[in-house]
C-alpha atoms as a PDB file:
ATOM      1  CA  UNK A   1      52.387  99.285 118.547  1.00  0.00           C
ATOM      2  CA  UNK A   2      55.884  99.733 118.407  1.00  0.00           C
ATOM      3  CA  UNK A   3      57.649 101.927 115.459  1.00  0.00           C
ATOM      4  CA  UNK A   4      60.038  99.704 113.343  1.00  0.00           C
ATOM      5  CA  UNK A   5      63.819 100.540 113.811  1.00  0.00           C
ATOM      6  CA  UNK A   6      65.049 103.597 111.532  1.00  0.00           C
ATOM      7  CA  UNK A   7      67.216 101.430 108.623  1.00  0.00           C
ATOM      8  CA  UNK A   8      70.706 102.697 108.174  1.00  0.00           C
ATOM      9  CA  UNK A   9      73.251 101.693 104.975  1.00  0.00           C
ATOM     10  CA  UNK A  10      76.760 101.288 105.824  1.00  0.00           C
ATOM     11  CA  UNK A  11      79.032 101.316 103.068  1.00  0.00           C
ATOM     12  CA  UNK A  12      82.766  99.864 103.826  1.00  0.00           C
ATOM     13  CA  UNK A  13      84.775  97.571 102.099  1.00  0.00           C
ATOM     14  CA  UNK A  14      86.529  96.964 105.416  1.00  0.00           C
ATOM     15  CA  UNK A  15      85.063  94.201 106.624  1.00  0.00           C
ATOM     16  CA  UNK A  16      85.851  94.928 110.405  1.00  0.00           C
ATOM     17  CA  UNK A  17      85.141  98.502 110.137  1.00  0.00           C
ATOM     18  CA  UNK A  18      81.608  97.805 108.840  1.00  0.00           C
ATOM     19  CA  UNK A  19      80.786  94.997 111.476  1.00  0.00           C
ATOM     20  CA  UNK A  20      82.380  97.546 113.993  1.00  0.00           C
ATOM     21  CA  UNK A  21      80.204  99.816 112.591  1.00  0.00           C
ATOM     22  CA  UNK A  22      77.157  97.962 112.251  1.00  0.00           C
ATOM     23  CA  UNK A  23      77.288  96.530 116.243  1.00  0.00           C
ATOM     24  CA  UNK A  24      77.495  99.984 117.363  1.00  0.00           C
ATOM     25  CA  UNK A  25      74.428 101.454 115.551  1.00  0.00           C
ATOM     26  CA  UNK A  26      72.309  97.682 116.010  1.00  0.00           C
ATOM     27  CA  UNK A  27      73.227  98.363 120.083  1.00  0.00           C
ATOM     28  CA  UNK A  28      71.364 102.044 119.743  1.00  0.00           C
ATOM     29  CA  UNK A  29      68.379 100.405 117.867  1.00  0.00           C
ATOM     30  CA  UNK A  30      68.802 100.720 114.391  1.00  0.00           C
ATOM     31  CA  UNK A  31      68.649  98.409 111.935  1.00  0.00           C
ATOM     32  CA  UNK A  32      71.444  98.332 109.863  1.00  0.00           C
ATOM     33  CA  UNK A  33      72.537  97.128 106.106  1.00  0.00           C
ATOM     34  CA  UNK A  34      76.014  96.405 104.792  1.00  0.00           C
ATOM     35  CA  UNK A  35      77.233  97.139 100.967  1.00  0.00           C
ATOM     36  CA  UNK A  36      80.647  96.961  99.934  1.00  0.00           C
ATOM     37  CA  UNK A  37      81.234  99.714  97.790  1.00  0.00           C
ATOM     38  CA  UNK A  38      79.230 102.488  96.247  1.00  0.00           C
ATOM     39  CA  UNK A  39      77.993 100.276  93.278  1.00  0.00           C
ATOM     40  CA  UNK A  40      76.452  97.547  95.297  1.00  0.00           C
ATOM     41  CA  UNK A  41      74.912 100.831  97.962  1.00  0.00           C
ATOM     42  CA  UNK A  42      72.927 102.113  94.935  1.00  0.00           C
ATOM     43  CA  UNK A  43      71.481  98.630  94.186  1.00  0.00           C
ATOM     44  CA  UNK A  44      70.365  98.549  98.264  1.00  0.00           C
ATOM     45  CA  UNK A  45      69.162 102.384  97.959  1.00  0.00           C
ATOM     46  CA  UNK A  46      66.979 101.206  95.229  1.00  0.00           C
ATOM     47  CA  UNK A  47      65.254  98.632  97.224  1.00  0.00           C
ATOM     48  CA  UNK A  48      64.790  99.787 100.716  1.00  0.00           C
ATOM     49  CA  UNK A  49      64.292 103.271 102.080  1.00  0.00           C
ATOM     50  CA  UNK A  50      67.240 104.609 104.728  1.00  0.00           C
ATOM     51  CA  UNK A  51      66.644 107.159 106.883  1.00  0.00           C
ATOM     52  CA  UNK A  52      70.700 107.759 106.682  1.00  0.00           C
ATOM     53  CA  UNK A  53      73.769 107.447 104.129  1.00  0.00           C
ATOM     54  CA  UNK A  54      77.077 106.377 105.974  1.00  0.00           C
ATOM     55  CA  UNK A  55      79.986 105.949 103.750  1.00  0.00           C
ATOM     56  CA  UNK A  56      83.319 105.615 103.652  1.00  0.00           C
ATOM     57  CA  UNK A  57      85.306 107.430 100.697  1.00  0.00           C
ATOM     58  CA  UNK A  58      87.860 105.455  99.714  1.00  0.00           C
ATOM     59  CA  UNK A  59      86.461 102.171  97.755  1.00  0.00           C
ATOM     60  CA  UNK A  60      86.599 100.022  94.684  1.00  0.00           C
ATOM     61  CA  UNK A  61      84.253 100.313  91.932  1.00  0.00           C
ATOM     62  CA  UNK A  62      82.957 103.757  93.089  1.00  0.00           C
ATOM     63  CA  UNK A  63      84.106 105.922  95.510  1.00  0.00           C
ATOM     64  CA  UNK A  64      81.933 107.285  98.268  1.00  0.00           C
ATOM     65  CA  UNK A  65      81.760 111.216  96.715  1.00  0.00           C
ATOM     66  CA  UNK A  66      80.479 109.531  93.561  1.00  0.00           C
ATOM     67  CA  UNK A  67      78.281 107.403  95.606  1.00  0.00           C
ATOM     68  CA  UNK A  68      76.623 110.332  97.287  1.00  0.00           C
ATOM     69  CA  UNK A  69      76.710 112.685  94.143  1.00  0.00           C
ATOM     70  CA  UNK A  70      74.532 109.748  92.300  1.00  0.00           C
ATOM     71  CA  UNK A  71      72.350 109.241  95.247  1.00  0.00           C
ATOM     72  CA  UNK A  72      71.518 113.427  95.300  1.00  0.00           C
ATOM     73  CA  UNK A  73      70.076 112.236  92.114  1.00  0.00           C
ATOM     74  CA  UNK A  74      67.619 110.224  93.213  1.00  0.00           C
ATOM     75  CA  UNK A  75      67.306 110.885  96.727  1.00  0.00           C
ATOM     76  CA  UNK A  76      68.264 114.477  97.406  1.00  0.00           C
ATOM     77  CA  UNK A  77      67.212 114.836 101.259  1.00  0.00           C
ATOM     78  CA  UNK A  78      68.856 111.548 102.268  1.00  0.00           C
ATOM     79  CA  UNK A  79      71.006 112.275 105.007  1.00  0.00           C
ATOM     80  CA  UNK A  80      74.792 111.081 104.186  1.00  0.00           C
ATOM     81  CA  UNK A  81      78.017 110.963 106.532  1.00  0.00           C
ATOM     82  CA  UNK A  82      81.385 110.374 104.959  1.00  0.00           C
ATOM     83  CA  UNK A  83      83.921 108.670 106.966  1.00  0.00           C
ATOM     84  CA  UNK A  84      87.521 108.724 105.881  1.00  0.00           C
ATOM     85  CA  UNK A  85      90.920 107.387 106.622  1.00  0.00           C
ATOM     86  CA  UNK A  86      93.301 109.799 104.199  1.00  0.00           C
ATOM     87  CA  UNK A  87      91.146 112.869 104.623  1.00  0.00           C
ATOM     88  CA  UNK A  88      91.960 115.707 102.353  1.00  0.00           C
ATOM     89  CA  UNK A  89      91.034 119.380 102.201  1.00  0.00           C
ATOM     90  CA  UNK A  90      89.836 118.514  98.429  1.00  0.00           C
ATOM     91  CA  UNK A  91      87.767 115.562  99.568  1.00  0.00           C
ATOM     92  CA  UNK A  92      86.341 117.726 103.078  1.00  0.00           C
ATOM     93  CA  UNK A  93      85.170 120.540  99.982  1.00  0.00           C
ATOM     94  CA  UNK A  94      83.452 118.282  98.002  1.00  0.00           C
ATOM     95  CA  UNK A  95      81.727 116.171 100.728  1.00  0.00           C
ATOM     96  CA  UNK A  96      80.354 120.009 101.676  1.00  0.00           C
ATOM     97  CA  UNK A  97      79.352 120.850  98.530  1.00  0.00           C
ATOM     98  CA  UNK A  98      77.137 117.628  98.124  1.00  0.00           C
ATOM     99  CA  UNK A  99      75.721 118.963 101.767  1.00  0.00           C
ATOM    100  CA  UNK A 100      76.639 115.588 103.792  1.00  0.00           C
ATOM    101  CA  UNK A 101      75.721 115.508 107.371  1.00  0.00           C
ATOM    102  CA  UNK A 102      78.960 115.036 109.003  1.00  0.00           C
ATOM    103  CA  UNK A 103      82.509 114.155 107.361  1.00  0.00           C
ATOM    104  CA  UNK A 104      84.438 111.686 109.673  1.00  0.00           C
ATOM    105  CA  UNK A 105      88.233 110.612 109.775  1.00  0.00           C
ATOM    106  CA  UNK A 106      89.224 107.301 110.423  1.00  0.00           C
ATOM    107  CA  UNK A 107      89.963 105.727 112.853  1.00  0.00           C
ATOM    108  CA  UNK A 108      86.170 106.770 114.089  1.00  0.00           C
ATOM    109  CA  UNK A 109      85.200 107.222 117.702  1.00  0.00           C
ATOM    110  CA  UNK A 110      81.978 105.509 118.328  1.00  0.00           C
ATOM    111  CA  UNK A 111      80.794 108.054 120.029  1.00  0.00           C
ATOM    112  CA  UNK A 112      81.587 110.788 117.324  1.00  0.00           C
ATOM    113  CA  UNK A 113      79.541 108.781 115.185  1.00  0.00           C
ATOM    114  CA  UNK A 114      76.683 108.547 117.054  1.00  0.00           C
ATOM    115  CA  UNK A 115      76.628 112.220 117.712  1.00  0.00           C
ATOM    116  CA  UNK A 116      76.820 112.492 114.041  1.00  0.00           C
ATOM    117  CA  UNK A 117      74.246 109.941 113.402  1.00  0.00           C
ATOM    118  CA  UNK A 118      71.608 112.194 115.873  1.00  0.00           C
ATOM    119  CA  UNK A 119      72.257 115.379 114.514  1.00  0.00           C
ATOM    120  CA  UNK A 120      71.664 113.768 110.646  1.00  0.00           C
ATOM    121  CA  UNK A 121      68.405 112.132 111.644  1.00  0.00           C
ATOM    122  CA  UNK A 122      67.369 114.731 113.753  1.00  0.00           C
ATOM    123  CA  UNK A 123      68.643 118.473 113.310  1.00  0.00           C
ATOM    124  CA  UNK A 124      67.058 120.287 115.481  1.00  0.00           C
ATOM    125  CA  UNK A 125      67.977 118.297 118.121  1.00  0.00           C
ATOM    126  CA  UNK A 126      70.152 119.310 120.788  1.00  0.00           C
ATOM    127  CA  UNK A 127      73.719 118.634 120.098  1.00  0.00           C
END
């Protein structure tokens, strides 16, 4: 019997960068939901389990850093990687406080990501 796919939420309101986004992780086996912003990511975190968080910051409605500090709430050992296009050293200090996996700028190499994406779902992996 073969394990079901590992389900990943992306959360972009860039519709090209999350269908980029979502083909890339779909071709390494995951299965992969899309939410728009960080309002309509805690309605999809509320029905399905994710083994990993990947958000951008910068969003209508919410923001990604309010995003993940509501999602600590209710899942606290949810892996989470920000991705970014205006990063900030303000922005970089709060995404550490709220312990994210990895904190991406924009645009993103794939394969960054998917070294980031490892290393979140499995730590003591080998980088």
């Amino acid at each position: 019997m073969q394990d079901s796919p590992q389900r990943i939420l992306v959360v972009e309101d860039e519709e090209d960068m999350a269908v980029l986004l979502r083909r890339a992780l779909e071709r390494r086996g995951f299965s992969v939901d899309l939410a728009s912003d960080g309002a309509e990511a805690l309605a999809a975190l509320a029905s399905h389990p994710y083994a990993l968080l990947i958000t951008d910051i910068f969003m209508p409605r919410m923001n990604g850093l309010r995003l993940v500090e509501a999602a600590r709430q209710r899942w606290p050992h949810l892996p989470v990687i920000l991705i970014t296009g205006l990063g900030d050293w303000q922005s970089y200090v709060r995404a550490m406080d709220l312990h994210v996996a990895a904190y991406l700028t924009k645009p993103v190499r794939i394969g960054d990501l998917l070294a980031a994406v490892q290393r979140a779902l499995d730590p003591l992996a080998p980088a």
